[in-house]
C-alpha atoms as a PDB file:
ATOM      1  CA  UNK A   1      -4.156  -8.237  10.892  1.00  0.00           C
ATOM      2  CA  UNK A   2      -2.204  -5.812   8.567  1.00  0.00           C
ATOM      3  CA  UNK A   3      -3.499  -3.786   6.239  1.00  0.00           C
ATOM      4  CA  UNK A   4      -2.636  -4.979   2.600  1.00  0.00           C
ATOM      5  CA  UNK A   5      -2.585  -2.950  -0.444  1.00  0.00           C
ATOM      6  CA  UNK A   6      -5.657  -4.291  -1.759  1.00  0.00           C
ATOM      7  CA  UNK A   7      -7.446  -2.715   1.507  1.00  0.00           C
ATOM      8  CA  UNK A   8      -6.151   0.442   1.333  1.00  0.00           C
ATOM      9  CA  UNK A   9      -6.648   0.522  -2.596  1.00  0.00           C
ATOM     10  CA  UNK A  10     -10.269   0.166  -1.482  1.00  0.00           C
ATOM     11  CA  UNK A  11      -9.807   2.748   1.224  1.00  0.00           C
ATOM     12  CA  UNK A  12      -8.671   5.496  -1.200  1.00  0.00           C
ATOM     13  CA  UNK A  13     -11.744   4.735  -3.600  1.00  0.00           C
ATOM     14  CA  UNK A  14     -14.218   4.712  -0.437  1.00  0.00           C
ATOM     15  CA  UNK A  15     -13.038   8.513   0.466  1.00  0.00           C
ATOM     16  CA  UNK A  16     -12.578   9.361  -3.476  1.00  0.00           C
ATOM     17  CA  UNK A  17     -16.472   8.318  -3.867  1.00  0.00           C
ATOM     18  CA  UNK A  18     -17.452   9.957  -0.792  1.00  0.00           C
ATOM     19  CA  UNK A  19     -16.123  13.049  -1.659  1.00  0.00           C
ATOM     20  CA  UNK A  20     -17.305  12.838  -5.304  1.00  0.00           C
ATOM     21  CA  UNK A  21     -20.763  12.990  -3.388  1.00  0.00           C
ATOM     22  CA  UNK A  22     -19.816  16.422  -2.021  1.00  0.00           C
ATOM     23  CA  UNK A  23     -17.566  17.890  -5.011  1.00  0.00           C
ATOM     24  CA  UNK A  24     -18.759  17.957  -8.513  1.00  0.00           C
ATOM     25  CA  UNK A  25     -16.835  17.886 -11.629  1.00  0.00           C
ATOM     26  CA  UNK A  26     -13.408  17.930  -9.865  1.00  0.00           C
ATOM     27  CA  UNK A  27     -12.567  14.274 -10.464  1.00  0.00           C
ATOM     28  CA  UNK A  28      -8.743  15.221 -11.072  1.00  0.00           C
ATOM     29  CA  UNK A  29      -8.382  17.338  -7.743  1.00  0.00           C
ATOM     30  CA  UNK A  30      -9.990  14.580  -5.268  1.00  0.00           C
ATOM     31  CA  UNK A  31      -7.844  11.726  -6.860  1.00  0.00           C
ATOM     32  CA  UNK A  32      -4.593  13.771  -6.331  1.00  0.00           C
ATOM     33  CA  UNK A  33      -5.577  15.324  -2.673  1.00  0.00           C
ATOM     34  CA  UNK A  34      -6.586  11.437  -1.969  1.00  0.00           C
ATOM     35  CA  UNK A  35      -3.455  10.092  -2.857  1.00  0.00           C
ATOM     36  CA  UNK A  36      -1.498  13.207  -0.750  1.00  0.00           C
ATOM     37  CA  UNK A  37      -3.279  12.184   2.243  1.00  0.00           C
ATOM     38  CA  UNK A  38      -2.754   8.024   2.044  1.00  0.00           C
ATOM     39  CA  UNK A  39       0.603   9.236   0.955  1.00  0.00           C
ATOM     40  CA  UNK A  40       0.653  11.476   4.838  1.00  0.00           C
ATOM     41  CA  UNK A  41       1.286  14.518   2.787  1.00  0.00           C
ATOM     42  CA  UNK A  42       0.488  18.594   3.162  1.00  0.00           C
ATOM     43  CA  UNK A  43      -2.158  19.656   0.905  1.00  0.00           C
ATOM     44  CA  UNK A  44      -2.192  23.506  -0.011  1.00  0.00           C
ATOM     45  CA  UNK A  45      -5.252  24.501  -2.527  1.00  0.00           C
ATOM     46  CA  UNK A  46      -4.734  27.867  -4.219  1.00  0.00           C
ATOM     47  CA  UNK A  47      -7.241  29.089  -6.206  1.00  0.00           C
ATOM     48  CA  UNK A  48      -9.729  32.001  -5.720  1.00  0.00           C
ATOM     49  CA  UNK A  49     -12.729  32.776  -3.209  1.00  0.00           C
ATOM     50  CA  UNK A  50     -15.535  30.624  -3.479  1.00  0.00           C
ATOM     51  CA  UNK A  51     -14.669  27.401  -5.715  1.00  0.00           C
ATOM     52  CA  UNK A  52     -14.971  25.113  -3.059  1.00  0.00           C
ATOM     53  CA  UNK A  53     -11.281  25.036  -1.579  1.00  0.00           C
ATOM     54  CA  UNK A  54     -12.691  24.978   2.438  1.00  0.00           C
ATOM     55  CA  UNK A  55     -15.945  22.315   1.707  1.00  0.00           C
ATOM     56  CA  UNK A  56     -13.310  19.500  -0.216  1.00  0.00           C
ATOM     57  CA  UNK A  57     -11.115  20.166   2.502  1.00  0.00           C
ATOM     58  CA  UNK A  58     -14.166  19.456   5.219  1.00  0.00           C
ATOM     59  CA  UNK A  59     -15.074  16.378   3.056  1.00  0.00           C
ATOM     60  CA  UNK A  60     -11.822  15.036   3.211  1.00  0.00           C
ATOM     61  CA  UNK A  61     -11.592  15.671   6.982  1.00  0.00           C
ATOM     62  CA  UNK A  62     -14.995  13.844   7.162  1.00  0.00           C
ATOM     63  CA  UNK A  63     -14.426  10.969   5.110  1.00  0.00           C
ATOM     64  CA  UNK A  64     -11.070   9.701   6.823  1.00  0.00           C
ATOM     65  CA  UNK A  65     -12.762  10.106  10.332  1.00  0.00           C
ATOM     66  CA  UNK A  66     -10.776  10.546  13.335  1.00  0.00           C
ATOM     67  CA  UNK A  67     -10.513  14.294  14.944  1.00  0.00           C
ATOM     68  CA  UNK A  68     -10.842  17.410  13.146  1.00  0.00           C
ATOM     69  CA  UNK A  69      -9.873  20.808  13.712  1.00  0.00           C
ATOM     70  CA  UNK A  70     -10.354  23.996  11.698  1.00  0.00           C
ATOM     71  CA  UNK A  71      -8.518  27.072  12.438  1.00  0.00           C
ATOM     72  CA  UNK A  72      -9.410  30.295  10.300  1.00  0.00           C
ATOM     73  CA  UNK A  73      -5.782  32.421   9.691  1.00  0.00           C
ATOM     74  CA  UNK A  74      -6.540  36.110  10.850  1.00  0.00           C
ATOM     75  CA  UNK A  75      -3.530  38.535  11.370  1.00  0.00           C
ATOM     76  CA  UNK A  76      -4.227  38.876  15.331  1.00  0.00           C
ATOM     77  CA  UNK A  77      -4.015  34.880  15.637  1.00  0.00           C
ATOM     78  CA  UNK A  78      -1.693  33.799  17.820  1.00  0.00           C
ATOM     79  CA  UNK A  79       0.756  30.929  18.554  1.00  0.00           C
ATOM     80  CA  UNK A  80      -0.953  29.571  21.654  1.00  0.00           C
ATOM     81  CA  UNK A  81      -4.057  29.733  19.789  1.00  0.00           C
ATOM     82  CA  UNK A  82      -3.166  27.163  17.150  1.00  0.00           C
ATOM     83  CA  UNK A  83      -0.861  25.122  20.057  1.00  0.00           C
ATOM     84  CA  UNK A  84      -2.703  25.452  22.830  1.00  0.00           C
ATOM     85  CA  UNK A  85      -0.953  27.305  26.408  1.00  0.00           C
ATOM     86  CA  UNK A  86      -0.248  26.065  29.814  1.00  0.00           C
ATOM     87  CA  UNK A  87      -2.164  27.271  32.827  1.00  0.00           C
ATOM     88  CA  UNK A  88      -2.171  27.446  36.272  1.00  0.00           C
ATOM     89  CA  UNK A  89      -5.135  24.910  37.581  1.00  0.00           C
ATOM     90  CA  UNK A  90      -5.519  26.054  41.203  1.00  0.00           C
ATOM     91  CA  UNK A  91      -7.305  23.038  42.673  1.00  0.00           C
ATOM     92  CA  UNK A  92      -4.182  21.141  41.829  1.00  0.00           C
ATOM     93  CA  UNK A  93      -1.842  24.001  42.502  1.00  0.00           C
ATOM     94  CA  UNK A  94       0.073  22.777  38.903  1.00  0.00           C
ATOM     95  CA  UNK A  95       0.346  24.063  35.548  1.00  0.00           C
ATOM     96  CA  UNK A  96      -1.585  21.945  32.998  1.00  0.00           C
ATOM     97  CA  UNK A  97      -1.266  22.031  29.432  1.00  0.00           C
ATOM     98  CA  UNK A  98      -4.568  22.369  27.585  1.00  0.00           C
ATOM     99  CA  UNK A  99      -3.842  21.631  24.101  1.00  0.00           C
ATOM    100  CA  UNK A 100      -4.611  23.786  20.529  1.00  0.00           C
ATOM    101  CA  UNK A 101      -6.564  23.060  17.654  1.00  0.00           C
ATOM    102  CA  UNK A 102      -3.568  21.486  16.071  1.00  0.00           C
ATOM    103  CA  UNK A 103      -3.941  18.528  18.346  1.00  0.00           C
ATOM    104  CA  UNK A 104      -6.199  16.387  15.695  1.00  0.00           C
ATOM    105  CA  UNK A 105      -5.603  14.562  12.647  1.00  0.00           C
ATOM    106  CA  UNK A 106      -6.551  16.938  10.388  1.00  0.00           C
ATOM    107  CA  UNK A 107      -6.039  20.606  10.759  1.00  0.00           C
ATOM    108  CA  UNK A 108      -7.594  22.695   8.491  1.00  0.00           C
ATOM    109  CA  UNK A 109      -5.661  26.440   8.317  1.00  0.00           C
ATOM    110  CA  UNK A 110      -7.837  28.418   6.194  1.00  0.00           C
ATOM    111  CA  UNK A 111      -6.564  31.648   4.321  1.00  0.00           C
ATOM    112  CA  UNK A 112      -3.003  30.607   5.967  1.00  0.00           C
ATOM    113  CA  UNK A 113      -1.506  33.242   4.249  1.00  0.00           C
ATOM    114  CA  UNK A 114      -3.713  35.769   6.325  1.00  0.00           C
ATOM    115  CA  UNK A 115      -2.065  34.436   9.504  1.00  0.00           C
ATOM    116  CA  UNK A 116       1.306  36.260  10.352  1.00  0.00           C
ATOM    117  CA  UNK A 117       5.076  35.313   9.801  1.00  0.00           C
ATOM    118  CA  UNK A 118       5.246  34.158  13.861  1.00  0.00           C
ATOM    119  CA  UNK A 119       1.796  31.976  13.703  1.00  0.00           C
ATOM    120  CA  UNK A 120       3.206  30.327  10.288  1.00  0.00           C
ATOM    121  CA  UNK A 121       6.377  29.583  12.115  1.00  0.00           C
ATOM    122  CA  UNK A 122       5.012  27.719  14.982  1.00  0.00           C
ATOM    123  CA  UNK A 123       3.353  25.187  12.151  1.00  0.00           C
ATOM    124  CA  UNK A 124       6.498  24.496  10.722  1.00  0.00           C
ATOM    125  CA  UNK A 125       7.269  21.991  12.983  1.00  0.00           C
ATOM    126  CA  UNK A 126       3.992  20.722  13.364  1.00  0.00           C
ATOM    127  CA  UNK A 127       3.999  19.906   9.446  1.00  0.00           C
ATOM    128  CA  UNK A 128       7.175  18.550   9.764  1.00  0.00           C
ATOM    129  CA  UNK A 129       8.090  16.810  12.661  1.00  0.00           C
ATOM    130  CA  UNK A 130       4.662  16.097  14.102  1.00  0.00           C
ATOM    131  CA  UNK A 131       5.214  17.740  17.549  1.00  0.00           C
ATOM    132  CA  UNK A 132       4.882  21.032  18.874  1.00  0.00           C
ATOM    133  CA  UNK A 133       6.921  22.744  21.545  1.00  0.00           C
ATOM    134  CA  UNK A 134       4.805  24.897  24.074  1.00  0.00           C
ATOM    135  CA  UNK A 135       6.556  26.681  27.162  1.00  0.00           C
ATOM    136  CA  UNK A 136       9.950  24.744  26.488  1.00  0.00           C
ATOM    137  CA  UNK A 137       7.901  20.994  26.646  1.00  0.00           C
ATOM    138  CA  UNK A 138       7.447  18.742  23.166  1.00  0.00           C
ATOM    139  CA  UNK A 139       4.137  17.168  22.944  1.00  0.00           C
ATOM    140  CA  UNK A 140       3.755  14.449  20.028  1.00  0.00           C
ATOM    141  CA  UNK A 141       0.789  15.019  17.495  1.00  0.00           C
ATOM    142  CA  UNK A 142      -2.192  12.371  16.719  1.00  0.00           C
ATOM    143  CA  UNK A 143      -1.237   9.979  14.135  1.00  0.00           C
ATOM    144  CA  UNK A 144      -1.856  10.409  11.574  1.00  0.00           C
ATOM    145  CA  UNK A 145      -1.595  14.337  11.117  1.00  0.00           C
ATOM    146  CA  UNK A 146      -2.294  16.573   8.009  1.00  0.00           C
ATOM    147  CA  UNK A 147      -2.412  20.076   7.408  1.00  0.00           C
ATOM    148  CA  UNK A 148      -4.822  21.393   4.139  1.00  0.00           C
ATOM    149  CA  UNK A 149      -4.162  24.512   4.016  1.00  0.00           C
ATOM    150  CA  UNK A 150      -6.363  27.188   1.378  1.00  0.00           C
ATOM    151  CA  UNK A 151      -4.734  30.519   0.540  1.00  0.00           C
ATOM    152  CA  UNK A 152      -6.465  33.087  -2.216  1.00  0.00           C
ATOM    153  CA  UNK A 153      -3.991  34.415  -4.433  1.00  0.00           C
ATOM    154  CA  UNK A 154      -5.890  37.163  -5.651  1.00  0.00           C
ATOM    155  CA  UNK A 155      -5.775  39.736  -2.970  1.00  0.00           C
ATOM    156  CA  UNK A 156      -2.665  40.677  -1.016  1.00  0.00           C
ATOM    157  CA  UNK A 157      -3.640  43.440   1.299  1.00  0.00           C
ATOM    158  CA  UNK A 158      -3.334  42.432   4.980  1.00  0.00           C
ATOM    159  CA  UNK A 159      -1.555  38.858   3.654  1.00  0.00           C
ATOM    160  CA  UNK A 160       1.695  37.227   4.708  1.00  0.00           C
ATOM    161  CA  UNK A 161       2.770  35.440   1.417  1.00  0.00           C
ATOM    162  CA  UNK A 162       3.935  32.406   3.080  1.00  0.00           C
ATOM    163  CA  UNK A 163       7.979  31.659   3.455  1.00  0.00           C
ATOM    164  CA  UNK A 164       9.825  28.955   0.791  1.00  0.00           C
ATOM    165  CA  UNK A 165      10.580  26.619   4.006  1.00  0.00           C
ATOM    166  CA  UNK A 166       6.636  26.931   4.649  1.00  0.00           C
ATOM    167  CA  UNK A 167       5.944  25.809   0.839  1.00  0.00           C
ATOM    168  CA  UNK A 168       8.928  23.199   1.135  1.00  0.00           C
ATOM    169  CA  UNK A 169       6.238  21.591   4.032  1.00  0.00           C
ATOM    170  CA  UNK A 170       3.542  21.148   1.535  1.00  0.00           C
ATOM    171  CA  UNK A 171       3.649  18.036  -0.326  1.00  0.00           C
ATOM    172  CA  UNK A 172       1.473  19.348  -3.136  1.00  0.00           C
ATOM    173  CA  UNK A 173      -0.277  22.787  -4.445  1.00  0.00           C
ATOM    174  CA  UNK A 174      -3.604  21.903  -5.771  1.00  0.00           C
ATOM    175  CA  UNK A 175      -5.764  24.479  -8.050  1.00  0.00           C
ATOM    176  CA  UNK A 176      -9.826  24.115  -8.047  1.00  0.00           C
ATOM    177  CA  UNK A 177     -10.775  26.031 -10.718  1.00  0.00           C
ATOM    178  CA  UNK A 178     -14.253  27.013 -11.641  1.00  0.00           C
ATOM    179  CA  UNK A 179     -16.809  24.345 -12.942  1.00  0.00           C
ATOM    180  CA  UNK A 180     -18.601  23.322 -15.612  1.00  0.00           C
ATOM    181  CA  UNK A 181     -21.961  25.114 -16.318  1.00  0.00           C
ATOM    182  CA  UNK A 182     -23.613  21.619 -16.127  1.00  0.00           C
ATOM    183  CA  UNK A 183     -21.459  21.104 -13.060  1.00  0.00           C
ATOM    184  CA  UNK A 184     -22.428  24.406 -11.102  1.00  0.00           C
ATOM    185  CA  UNK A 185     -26.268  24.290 -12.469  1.00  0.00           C
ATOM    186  CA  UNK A 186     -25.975  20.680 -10.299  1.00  0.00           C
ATOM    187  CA  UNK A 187     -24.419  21.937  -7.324  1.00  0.00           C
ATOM    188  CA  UNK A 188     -27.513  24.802  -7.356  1.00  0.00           C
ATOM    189  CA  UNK A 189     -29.404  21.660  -7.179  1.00  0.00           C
ATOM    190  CA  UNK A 190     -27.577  19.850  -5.022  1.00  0.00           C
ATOM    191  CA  UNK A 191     -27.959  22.700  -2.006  1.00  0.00           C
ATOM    192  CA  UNK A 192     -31.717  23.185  -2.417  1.00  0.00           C
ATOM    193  CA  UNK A 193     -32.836  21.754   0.645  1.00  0.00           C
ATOM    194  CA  UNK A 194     -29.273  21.153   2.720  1.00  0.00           C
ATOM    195  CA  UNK A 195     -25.220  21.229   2.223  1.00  0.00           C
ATOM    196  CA  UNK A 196     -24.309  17.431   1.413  1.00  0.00           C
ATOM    197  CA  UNK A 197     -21.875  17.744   3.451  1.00  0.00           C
ATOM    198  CA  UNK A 198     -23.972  17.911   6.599  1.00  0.00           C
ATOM    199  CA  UNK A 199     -24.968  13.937   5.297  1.00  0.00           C
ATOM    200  CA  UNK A 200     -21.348  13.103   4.667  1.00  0.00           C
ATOM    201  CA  UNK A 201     -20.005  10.257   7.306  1.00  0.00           C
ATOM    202  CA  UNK A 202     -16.696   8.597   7.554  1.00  0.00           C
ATOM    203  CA  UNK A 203     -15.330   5.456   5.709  1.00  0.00           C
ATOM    204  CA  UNK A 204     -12.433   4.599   7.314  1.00  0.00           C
ATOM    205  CA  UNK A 205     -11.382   5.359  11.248  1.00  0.00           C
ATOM    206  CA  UNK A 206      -7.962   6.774  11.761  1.00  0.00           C
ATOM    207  CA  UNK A 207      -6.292   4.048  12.874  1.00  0.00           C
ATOM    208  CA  UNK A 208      -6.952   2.456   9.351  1.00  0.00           C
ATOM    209  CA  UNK A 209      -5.770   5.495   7.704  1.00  0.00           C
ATOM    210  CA  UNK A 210      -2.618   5.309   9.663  1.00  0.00           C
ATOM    211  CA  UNK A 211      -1.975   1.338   8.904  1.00  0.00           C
ATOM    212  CA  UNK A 212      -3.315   2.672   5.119  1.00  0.00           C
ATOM    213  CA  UNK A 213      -0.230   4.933   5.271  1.00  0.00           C
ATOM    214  CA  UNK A 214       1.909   2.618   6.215  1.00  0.00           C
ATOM    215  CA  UNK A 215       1.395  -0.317   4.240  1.00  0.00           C
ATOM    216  CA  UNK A 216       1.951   2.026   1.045  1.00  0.00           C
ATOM    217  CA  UNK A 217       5.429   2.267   1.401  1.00  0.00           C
ATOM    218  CA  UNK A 218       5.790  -1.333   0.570  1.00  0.00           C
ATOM    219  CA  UNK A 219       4.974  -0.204  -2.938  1.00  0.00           C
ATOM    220  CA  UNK A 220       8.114  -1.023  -5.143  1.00  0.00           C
ATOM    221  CA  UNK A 221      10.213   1.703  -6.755  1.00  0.00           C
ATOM    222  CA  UNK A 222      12.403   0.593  -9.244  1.00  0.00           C
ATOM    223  CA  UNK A 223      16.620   1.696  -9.133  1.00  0.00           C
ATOM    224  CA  UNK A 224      15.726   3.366 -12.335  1.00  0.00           C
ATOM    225  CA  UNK A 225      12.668   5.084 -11.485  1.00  0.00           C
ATOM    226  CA  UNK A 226      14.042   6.294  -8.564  1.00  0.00           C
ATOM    227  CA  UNK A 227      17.262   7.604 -10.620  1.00  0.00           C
ATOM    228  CA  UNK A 228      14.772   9.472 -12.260  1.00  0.00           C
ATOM    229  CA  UNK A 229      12.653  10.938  -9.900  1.00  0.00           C
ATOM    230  CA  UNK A 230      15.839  12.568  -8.457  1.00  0.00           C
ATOM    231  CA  UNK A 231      17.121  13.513 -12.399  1.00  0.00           C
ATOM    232  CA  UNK A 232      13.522  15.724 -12.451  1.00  0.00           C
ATOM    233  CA  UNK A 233      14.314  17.269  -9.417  1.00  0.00           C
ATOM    234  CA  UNK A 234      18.047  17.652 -10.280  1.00  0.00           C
ATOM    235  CA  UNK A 235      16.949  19.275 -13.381  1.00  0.00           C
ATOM    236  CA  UNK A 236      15.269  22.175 -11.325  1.00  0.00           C
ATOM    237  CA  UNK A 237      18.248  23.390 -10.058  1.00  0.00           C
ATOM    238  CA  UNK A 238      20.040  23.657 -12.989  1.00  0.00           C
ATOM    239  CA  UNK A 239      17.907  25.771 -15.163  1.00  0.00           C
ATOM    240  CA  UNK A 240      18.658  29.295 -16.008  1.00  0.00           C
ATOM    241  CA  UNK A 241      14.714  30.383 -15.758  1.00  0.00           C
ATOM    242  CA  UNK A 242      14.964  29.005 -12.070  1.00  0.00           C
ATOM    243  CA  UNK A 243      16.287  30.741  -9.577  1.00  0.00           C
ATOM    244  CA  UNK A 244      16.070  27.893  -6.890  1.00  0.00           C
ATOM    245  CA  UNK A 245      15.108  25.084  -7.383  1.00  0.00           C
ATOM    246  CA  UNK A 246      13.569  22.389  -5.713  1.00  0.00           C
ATOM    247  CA  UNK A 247      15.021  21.032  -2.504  1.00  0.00           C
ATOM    248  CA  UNK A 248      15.360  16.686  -1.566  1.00  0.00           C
ATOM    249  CA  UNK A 249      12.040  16.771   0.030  1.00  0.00           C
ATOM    250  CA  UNK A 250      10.703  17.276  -3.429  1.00  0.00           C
ATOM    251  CA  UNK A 251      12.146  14.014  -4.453  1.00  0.00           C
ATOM    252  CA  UNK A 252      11.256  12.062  -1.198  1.00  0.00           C
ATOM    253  CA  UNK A 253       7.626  13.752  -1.652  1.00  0.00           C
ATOM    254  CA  UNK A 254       7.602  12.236  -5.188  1.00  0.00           C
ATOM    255  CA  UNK A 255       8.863   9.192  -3.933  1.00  0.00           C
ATOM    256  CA  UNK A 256       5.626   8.682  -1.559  1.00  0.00           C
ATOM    257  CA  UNK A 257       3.123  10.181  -3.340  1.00  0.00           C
ATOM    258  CA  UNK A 258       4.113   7.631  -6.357  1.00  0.00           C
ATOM    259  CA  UNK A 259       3.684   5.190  -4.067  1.00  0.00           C
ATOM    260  CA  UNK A 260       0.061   6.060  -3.197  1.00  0.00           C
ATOM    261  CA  UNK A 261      -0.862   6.957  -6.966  1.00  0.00           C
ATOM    262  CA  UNK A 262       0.463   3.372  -7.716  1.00  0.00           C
ATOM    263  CA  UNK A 263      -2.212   1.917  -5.061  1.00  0.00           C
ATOM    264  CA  UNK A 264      -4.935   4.238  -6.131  1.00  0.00           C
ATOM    265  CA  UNK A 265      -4.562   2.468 -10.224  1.00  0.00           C
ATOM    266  CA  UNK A 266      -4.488  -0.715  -8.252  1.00  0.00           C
ATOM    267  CA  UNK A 267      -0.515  -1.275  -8.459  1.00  0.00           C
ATOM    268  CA  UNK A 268       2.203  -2.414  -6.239  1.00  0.00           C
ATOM    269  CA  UNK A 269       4.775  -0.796  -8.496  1.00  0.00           C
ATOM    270  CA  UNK A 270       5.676   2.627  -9.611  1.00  0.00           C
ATOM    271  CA  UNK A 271       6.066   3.619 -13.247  1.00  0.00           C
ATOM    272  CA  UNK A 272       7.807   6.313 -14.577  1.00  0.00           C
ATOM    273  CA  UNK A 273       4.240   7.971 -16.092  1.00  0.00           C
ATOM    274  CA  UNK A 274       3.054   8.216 -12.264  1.00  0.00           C
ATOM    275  CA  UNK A 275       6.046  10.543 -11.901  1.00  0.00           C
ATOM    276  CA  UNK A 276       5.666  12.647 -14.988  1.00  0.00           C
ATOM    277  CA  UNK A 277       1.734  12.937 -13.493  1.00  0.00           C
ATOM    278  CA  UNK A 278       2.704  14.212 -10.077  1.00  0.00           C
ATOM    279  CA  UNK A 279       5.645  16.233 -11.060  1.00  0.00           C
ATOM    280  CA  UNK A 280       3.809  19.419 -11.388  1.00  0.00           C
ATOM    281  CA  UNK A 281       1.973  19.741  -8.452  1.00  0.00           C
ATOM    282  CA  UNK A 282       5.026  18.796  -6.480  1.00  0.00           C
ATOM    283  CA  UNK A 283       7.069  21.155  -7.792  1.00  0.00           C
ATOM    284  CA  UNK A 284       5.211  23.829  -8.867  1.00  0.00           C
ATOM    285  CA  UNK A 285       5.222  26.113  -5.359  1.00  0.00           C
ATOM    286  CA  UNK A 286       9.335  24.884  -4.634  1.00  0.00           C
ATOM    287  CA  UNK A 287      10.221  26.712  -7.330  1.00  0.00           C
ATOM    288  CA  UNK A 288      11.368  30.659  -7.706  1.00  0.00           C
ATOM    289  CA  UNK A 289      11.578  31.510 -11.274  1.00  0.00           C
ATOM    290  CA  UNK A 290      14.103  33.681 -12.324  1.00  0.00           C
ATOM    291  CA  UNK A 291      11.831  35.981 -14.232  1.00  0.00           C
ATOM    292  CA  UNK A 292      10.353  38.247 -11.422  1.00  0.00           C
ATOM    293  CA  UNK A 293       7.883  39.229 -13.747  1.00  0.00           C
ATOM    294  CA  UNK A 294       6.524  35.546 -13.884  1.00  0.00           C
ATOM    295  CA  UNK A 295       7.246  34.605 -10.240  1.00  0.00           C
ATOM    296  CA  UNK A 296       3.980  34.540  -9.261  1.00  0.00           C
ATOM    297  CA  UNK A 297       2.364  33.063 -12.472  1.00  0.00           C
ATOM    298  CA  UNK A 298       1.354  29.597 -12.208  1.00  0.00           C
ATOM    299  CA  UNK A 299       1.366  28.547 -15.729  1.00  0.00           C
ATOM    300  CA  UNK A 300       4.993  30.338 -16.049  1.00  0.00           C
ATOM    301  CA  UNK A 301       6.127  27.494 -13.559  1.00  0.00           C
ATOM    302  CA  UNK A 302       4.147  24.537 -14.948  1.00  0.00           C
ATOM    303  CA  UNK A 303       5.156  25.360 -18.134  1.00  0.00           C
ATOM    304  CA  UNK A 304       9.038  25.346 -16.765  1.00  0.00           C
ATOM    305  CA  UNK A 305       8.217  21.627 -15.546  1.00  0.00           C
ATOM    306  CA  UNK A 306       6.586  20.708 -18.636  1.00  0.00           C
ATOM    307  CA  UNK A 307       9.958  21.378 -20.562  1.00  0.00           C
ATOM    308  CA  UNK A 308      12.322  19.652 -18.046  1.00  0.00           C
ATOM    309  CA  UNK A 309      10.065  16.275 -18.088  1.00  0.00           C
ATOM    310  CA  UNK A 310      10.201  16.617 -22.068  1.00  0.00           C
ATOM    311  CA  UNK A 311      14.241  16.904 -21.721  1.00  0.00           C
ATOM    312  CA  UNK A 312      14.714  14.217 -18.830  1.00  0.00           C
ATOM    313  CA  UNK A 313      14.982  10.672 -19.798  1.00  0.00           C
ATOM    314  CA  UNK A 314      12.303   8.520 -19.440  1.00  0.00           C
ATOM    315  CA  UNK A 315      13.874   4.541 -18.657  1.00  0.00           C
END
């Protein structure tokens, strides 16, 4: 039987509450990386060391079931070790592929930008086009596939920043932040004994994920908010504090990702506020400011954002 958007409303909430059981205080973030995934999006989370970046991304991995692989970025990683290599087997006097961690459903690259310029590469079009080329042969990835990626953008010595086409990939740049006093007092609480996450099972398999994904694209998007999704991104690229602006991915990543925020509020339609709420963490890392001085700010570009949904239209 198909999956209808009531059941994968229901989905999202089951992984949003299971997670909640994990995270604390980080309501916003697990509601947005939620609706990337049902949405089959990239997540990248930016923020620095030890706000809980890696365990939301295990949670996440956890909740939705189905294989998981984690693969920690190091400069002397290579290629075959995220895609796996070919070798001679010589019972069967053949070469057999034996495949990389990136075979799974979720791959988790942590500290990506740590990894160099040739191992970021050979994700590319694993993020993209689900399949990676080994040894001249294409080999199709699970379904679903997702990359959450964490980078730390605090220290830069013996990092690769990673490439605009790289970012492009992403379908959202998510920031943690530090918690609450209550919140972190709780989480000191929380650990006494064991990690919840070592309790944390799934709530959905990945086969329902996948039929999840799916059946949110039957969300309706209305001529005139799609006219102004594109206007937003149009808007980037025509700004003299932007230096480039954001590509059509953008848009079509706006375009899904509404879709799934729709389901999430229990909607099969998209309104022009769900756009003016994703906008910024869509667009945020497409962006190169014209400033060099605020390139790598973060509040520089959301602020930039801010102004062009205040000038944009709103049907």
């Amino acid at each position: 039987m198909p999956c209808t958007l009531e059941q994968a409303h229901n989905l999202g909430v089951a992984i949003i509450r299971n997670v909640k059981g994990v995270i604390v205080d980080k309501d916003d973030v697990i509601l947005k990386a939620t609706a990337t995934v049902l949405a089959g999006g990239n997540i990248l989370f930016e923020d620095v060391p030890g706000v809980g970046k890696t365990v939301l991304c295990r949670a996440l991995a956890k909740s939705i079931g189905g294989t998981f692989s984690r693969v920690q970025c190091t400069p002397d990683l290579l290629p075959s070790d995220l895609l796996g290599t070919t070798i001679y087997e010589r019972s069967s006097e053949q070469f057999k592929f034996h495949p990389g961690p990136v075979f799974s459903n979720l791959l988790l690259a942590d500290e990506i930008n740590r990894a160099t310029p040739k191992m970021q590469s050979a994700l590319l079009e694993c993020m993209e086009e689900h399949q990676a080329t080994v040894n001249g042969n294409t080999h199709t990835l699970p379904t679903p596939f997702i990359v959450v990626a964490t980078q730390n953008p605090i220290e830069y010595e013996g990092t690769f920043p990673l490439p605009e086409a790289q970012l492009d990939r992403f379908a959202v740049k998510l920031h943690m932040g530090y918690p609450s006093l209550e919140a972190e007092a709780q989480l000191l609480e929380d650990q006494r004994l064991e990690h919840p996450l070592e309790k944390l099972q799934a709530v959905c398999s990945n086969n329902d994920l996948a039929e999840a994904i799916q059946c949110i694209r039957t969300v309706r998007l209305e001529a005139n908010v799609r006219r102004y999704i594109v206007a937003v991104v149009d808007a980037t690229r025509h700004n003299d504090q932007i230096s480039l602006g954001a590509s059509p991915r953008a848009s079509q990543t706006l375009y899904r990702l509404s879709q799934a925020w729709a389901v999430l509020h229990k909607r099969d339609y998209v309104l022009p506020d769900d756009i003016k709420d994703l906008a910024p963490i869509v667009l945020e890392h497409r962006l190169i400011l014209a400033d060099q001085d605020f390139r790598e700010a973060s509040w520089a570009a959301e602020k930039l954002i801010g102004d062009i949904l205040n000038s944009v239209q709103v049907p």
